[in-house]
N, C-alpha and C. Protein backbone atom coordinates (compact mmCIF):
# COMPACT_ATOMS: atom_id res chain seq x y z
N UNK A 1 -56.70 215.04 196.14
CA UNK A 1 -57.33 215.88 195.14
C UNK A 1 -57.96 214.98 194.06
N UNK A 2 -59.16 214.61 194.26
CA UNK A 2 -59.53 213.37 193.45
C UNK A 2 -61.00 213.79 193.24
N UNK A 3 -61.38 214.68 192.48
CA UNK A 3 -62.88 215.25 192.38
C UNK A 3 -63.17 215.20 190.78
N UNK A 4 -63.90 213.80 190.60
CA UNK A 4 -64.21 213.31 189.65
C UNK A 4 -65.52 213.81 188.57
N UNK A 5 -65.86 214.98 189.26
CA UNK A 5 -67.16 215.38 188.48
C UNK A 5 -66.43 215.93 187.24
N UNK A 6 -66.88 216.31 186.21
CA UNK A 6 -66.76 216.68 184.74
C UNK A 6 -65.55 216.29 184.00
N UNK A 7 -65.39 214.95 184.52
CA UNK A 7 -63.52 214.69 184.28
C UNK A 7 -63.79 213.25 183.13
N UNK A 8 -63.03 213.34 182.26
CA UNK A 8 -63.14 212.22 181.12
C UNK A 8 -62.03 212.23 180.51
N UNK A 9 -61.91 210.92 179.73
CA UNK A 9 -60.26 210.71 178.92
C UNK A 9 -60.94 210.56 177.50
N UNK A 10 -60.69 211.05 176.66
CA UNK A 10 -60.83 211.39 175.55
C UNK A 10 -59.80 210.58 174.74
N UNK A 11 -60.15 209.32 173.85
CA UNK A 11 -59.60 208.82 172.90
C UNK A 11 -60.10 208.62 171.31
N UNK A 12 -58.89 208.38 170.75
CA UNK A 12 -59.24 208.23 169.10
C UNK A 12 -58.41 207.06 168.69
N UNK A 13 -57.62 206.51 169.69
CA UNK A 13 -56.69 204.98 169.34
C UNK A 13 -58.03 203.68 169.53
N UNK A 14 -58.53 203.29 167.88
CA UNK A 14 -58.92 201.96 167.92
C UNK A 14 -58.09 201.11 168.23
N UNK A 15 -57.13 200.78 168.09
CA UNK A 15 -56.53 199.27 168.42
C UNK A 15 -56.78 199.15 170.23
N UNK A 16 -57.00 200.38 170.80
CA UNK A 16 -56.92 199.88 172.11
C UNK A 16 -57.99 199.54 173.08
N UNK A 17 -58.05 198.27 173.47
CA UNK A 17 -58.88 197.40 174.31
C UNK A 17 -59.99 198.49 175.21
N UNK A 18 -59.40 199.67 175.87
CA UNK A 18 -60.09 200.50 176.45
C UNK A 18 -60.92 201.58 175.42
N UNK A 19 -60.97 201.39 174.09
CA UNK A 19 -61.18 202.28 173.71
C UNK A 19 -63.02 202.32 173.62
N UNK A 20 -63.83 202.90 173.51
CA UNK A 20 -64.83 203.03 173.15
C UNK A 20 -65.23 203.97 171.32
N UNK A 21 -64.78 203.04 170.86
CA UNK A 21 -64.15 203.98 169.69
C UNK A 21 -65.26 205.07 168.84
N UNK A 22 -66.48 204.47 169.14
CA UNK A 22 -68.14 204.88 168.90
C UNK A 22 -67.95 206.10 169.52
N UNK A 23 -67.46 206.35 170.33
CA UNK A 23 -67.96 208.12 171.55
C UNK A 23 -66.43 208.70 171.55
N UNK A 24 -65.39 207.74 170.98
CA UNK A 24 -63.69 208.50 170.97
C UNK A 24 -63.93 208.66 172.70
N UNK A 25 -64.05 207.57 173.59
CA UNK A 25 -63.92 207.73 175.08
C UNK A 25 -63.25 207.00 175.50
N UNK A 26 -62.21 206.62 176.50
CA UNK A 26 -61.44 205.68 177.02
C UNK A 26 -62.65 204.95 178.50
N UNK A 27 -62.43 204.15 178.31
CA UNK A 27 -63.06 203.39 179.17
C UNK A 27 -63.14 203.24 180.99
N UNK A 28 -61.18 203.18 180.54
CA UNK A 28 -60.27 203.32 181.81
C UNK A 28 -60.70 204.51 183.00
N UNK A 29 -61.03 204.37 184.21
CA UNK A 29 -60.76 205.44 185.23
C UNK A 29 -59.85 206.22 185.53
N UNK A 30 -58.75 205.68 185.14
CA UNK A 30 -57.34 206.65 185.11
C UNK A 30 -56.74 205.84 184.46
N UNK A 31 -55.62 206.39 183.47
CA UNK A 31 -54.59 206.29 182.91
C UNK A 31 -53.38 206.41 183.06
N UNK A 32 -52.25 205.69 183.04
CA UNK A 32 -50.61 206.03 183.15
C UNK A 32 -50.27 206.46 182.03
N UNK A 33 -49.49 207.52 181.97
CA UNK A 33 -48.45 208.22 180.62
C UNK A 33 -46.95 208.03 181.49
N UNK A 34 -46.25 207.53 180.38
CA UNK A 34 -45.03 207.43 180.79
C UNK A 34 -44.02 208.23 179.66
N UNK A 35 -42.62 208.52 179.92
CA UNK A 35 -41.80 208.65 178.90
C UNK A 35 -41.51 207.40 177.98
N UNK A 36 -41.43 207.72 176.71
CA UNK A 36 -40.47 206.88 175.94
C UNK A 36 -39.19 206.23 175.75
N UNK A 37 -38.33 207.06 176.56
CA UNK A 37 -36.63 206.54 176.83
C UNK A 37 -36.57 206.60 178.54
N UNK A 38 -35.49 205.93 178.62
CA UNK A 38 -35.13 205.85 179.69
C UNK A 38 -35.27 207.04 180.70
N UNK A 39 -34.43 208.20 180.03
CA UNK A 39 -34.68 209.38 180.78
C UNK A 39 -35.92 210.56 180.10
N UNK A 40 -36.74 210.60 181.03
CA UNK A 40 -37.99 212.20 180.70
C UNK A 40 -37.27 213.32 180.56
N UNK A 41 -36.10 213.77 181.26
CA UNK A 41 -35.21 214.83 180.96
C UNK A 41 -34.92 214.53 179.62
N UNK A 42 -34.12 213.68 178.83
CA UNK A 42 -34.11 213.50 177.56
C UNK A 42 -35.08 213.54 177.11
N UNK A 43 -36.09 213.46 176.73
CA UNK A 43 -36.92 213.61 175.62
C UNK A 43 -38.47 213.98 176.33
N UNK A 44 -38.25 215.44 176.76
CA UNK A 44 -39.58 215.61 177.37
C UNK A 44 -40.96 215.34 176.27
N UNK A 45 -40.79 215.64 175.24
CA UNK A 45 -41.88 215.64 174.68
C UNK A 45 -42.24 214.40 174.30
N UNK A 46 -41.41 213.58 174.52
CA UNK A 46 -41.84 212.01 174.00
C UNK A 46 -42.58 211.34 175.19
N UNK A 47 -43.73 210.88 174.64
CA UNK A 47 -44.75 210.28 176.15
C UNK A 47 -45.34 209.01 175.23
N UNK A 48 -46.02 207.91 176.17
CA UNK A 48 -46.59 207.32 175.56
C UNK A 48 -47.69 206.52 176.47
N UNK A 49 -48.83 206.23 176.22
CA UNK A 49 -49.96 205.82 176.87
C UNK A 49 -49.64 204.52 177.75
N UNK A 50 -49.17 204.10 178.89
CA UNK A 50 -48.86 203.11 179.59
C UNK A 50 -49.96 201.87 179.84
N UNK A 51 -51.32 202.96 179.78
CA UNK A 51 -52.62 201.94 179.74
C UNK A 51 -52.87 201.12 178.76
N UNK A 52 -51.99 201.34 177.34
CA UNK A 52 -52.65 201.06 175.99
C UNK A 52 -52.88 199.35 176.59
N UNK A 53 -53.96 198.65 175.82
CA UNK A 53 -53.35 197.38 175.91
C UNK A 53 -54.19 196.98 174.12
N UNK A 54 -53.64 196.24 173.61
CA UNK A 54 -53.99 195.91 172.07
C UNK A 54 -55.65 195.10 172.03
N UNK A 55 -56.61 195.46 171.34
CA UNK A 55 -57.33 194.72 171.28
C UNK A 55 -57.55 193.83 170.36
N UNK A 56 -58.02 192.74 170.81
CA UNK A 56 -58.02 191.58 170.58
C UNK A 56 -59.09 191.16 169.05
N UNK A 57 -58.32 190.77 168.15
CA UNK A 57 -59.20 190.46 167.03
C UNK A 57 -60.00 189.85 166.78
């Protein structure tokens, strides 16, 4: 199930290397979200961008 027409990642994180911060667009083709703790049952609502990577000053 991989039908890429009208599909985009939408960002507003400057620090990150993928970011296109001019259009708030991620760069990346796909993205990983992961949990924050060990367990996703614990803390469903806690997620965090796995793609981030810091850009470089």
């Amino acid at each position: 199930m991989n039908n890429d027409d009208n599909k985009s990642i939408k960002c507003n994180v400057e620090s990150c290397e993928y970011n296109d911060y001019e259009n708030e667009y991620c760069t990346l083709d796909e993205i990983k979200v992961s949990c924050t703790c060990d367990s996703c049952n614990a803390c469903k609502k806690e997620t965090i961008c796995d793609s981030f990577k810091e850009r470089k000053k």
